[in-house]
N, C-alpha and C. Protein backbone atom coordinates (compact mmCIF):
# COMPACT_ATOMS: atom_id res chain seq x y z
N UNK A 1 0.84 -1.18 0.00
CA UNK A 1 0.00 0.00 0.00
C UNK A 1 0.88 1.23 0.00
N UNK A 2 0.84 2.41 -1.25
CA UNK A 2 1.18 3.73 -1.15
C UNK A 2 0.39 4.63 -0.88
N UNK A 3 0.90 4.96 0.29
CA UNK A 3 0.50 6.50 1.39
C UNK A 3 1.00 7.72 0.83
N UNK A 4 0.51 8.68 0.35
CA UNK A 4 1.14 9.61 0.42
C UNK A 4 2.09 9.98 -0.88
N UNK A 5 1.97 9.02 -1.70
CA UNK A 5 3.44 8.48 -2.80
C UNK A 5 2.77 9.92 -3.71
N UNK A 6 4.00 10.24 -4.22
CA UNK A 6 4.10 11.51 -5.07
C UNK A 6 4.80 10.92 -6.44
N UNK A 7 5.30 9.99 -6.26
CA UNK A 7 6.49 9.38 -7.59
C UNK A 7 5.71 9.52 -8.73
N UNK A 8 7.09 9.80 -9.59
CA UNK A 8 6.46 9.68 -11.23
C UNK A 8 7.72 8.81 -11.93
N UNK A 9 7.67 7.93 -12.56
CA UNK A 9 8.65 7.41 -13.34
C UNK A 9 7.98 7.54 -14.82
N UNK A 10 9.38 8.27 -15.57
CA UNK A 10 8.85 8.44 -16.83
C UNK A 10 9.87 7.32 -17.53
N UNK A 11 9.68 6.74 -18.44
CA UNK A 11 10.54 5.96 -19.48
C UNK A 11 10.09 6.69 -21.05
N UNK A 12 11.56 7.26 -21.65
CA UNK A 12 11.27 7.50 -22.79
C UNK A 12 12.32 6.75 -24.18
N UNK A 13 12.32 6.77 -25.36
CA UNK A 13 13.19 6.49 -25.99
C UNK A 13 13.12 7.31 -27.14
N UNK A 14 14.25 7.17 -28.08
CA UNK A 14 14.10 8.37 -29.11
C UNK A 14 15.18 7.56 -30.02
N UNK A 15 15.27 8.39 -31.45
CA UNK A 15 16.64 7.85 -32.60
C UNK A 15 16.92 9.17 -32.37
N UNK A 16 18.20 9.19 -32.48
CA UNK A 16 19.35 10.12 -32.78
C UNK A 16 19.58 9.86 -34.11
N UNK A 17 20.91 10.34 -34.99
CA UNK A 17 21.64 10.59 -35.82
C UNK A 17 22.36 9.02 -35.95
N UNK A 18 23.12 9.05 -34.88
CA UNK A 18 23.97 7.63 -34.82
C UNK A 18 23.49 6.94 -33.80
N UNK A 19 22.59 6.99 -32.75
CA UNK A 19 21.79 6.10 -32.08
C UNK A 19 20.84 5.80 -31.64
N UNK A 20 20.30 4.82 -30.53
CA UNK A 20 18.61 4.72 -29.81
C UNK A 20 19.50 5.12 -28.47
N UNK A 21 18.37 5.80 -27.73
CA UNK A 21 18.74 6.12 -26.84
C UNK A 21 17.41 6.09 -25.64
N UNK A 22 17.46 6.03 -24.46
CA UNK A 22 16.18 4.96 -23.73
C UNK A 22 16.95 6.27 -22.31
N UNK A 23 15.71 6.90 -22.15
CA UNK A 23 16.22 7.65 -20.64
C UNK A 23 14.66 7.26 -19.84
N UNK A 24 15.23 7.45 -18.36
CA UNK A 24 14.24 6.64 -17.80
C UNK A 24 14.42 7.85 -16.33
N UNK A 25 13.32 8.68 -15.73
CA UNK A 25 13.44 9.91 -14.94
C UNK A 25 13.11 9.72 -14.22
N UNK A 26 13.14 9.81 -12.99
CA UNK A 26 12.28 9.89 -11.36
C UNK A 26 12.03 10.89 -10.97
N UNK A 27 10.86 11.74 -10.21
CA UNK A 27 11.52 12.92 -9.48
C UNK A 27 11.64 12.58 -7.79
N UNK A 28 12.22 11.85 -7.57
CA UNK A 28 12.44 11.28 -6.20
C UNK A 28 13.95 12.54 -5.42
N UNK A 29 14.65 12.24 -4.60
CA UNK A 29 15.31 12.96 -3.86
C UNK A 29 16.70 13.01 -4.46
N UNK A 30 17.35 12.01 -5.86
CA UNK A 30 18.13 12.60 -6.31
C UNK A 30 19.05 11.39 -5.66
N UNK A 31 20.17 11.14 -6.06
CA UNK A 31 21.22 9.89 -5.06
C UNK A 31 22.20 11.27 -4.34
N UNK A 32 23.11 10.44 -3.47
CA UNK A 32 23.78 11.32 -2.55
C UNK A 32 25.07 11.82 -2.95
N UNK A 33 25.28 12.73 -2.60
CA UNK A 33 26.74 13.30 -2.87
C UNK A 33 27.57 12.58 -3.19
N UNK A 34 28.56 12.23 -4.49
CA UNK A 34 29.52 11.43 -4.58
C UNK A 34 29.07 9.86 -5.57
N UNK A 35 27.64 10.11 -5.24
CA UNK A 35 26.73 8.57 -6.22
C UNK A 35 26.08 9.34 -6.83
N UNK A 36 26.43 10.34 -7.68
CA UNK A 36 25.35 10.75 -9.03
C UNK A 36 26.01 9.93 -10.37
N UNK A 37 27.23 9.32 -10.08
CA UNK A 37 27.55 7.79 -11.28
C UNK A 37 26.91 6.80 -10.85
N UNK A 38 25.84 6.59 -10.01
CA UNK A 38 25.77 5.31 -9.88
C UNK A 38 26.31 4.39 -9.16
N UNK A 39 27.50 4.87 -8.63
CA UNK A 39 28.00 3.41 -8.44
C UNK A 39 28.00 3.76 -6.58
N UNK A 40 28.97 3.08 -5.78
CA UNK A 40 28.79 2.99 -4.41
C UNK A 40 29.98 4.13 -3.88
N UNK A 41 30.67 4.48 -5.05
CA UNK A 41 31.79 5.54 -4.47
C UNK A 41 33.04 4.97 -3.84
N UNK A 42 33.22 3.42 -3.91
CA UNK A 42 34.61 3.10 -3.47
C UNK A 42 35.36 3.15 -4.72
N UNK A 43 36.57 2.93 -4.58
CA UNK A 43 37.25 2.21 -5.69
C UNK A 43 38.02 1.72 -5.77
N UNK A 44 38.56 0.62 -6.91
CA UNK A 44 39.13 -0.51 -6.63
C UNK A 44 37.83 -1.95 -6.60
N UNK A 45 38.98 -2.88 -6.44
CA UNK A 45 38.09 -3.60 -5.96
C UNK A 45 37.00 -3.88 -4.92
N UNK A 46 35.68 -4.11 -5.18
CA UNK A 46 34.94 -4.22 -4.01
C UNK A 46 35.28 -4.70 -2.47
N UNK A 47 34.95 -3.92 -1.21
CA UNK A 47 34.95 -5.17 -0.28
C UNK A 47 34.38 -6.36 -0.65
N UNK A 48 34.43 -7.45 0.49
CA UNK A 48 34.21 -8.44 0.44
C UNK A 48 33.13 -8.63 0.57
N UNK A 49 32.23 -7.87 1.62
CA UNK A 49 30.96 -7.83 1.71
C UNK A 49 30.10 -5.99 1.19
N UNK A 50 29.68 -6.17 0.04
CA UNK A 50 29.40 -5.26 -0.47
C UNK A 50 27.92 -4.36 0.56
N UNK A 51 27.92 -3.15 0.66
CA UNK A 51 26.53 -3.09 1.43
C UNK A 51 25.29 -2.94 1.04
N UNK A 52 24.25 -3.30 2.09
CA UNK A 52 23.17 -4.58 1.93
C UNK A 52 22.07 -3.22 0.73
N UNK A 53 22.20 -1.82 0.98
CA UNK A 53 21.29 -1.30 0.56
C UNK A 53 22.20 -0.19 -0.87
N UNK A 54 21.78 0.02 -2.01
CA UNK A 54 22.15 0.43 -2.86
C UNK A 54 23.71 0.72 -3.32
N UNK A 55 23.91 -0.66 -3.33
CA UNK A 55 25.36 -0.67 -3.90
C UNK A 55 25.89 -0.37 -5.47
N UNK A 56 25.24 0.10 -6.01
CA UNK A 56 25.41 0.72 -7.72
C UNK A 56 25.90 -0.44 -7.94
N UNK A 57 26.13 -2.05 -7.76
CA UNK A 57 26.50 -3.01 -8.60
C UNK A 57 25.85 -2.66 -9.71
N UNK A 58 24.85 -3.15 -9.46
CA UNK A 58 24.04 -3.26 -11.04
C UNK A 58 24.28 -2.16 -12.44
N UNK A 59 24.11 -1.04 -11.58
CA UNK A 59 24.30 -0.05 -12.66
C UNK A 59 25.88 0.08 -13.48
N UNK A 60 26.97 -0.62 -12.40
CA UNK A 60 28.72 -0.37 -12.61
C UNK A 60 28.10 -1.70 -14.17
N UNK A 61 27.34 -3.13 -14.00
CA UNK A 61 27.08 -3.61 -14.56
C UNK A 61 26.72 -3.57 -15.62
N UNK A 62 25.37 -2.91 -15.74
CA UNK A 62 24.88 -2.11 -17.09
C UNK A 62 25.75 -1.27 -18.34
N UNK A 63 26.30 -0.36 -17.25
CA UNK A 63 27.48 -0.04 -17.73
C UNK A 63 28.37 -0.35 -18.66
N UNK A 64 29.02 -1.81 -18.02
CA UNK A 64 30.33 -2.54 -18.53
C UNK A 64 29.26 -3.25 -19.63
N UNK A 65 28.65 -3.50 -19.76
CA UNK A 65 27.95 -4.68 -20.75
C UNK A 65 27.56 -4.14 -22.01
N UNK A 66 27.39 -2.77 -21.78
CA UNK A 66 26.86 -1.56 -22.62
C UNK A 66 28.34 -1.75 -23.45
N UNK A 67 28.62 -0.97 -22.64
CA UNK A 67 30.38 -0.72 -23.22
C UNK A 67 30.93 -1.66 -24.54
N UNK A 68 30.94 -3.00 -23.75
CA UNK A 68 31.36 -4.19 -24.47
C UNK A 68 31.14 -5.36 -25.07
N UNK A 69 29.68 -5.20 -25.17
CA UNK A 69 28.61 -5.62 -26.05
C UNK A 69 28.49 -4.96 -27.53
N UNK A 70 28.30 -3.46 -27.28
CA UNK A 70 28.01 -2.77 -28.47
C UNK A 70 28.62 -1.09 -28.22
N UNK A 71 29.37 -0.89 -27.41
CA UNK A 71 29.77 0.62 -27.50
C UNK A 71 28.97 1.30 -27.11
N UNK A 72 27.84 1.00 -26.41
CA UNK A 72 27.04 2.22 -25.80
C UNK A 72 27.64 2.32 -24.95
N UNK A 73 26.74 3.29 -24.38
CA UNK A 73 27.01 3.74 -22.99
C UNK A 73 26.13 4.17 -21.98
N UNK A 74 26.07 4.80 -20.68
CA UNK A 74 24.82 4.64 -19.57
C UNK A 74 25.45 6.12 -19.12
N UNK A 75 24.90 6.99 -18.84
CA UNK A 75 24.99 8.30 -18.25
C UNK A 75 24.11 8.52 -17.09
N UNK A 76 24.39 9.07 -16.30
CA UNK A 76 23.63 9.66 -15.40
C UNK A 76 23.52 11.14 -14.41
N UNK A 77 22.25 11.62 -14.79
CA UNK A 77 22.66 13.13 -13.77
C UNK A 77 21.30 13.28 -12.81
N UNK A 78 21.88 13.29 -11.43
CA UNK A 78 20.70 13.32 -10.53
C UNK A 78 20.91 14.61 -9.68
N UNK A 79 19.77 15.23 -9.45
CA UNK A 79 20.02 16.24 -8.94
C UNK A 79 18.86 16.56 -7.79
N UNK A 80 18.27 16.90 -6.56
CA UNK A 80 17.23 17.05 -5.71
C UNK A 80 15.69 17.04 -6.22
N UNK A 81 15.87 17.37 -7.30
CA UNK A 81 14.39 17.16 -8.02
C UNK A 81 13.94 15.78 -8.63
N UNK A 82 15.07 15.08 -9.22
CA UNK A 82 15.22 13.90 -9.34
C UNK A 82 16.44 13.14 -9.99
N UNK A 83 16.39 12.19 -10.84
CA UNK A 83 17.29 11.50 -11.37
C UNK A 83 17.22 10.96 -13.07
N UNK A 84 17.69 10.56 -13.59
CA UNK A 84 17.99 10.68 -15.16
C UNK A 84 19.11 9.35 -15.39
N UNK A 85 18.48 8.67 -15.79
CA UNK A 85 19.78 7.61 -16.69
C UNK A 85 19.14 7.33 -17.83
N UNK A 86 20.11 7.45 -18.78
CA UNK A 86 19.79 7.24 -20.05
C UNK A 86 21.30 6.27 -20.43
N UNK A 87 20.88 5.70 -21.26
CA UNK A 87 21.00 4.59 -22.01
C UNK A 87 21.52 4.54 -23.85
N UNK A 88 22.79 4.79 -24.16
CA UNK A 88 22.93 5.19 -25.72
C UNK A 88 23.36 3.94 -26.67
N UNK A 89 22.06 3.33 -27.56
CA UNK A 89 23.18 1.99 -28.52
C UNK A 89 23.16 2.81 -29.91
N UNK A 90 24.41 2.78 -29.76
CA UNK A 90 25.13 3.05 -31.22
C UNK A 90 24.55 2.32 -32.20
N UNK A 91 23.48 2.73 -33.74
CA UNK A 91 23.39 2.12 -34.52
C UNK A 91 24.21 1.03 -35.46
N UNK A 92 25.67 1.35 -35.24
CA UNK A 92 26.26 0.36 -35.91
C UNK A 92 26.60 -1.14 -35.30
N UNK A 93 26.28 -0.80 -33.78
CA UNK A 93 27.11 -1.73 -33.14
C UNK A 93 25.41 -2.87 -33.64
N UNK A 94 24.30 -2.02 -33.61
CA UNK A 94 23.09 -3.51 -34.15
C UNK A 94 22.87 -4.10 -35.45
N UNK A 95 23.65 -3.49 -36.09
CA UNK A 95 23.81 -3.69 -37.94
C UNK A 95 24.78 -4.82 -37.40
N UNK A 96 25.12 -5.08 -36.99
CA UNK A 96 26.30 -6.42 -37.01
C UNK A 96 25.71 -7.85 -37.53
């Protein structure tokens, strides 16, 4: 049950010139100082026990798979009003 919930999640997609591109918006509180990449803000290799609540694995994930799958790439800019990741596949890398 949502009390009170104000959320909006928008998902959009679009063609560019040279790609598809998929941005997906919240207007929630924005991530914290230092995690507007996504990720958990260490670096290096992970501890051993990663922590239990929003560890940007997934997104460091998305990321790398983007990358080296097809040359996209994953951006992100979050700011107090909300948050923004978008998503870029290079048209050539799907002509393959």
């Amino acid at each position: 049950e949502c009390r009170g919930c104000n959320g909006v999640l928008a998902i959009e997609s679009c063609e560019t010139g040279d790609a598809w591109v998929v941005r997906v918006r919240d207007n929630g509180a924005g991530l914290p100082a230092g995690r507007a990449d996504g990720t958990d803000g260490r670096k290096g290799p992970r501890a051993a026990k990663p922590p239990s609540k929003g560890a940007g694995i997934g997104l460091d994930n998305v990321r790398t798979r983007l990358a080296l799958e097809c040359a996209g790439a994953l951006s992100i800019s979050s700011t107090s009003e909300g948050t923004t990741v978008a998503l870029s596949i290079p048209k050539k890398a799907v002509a393959r």
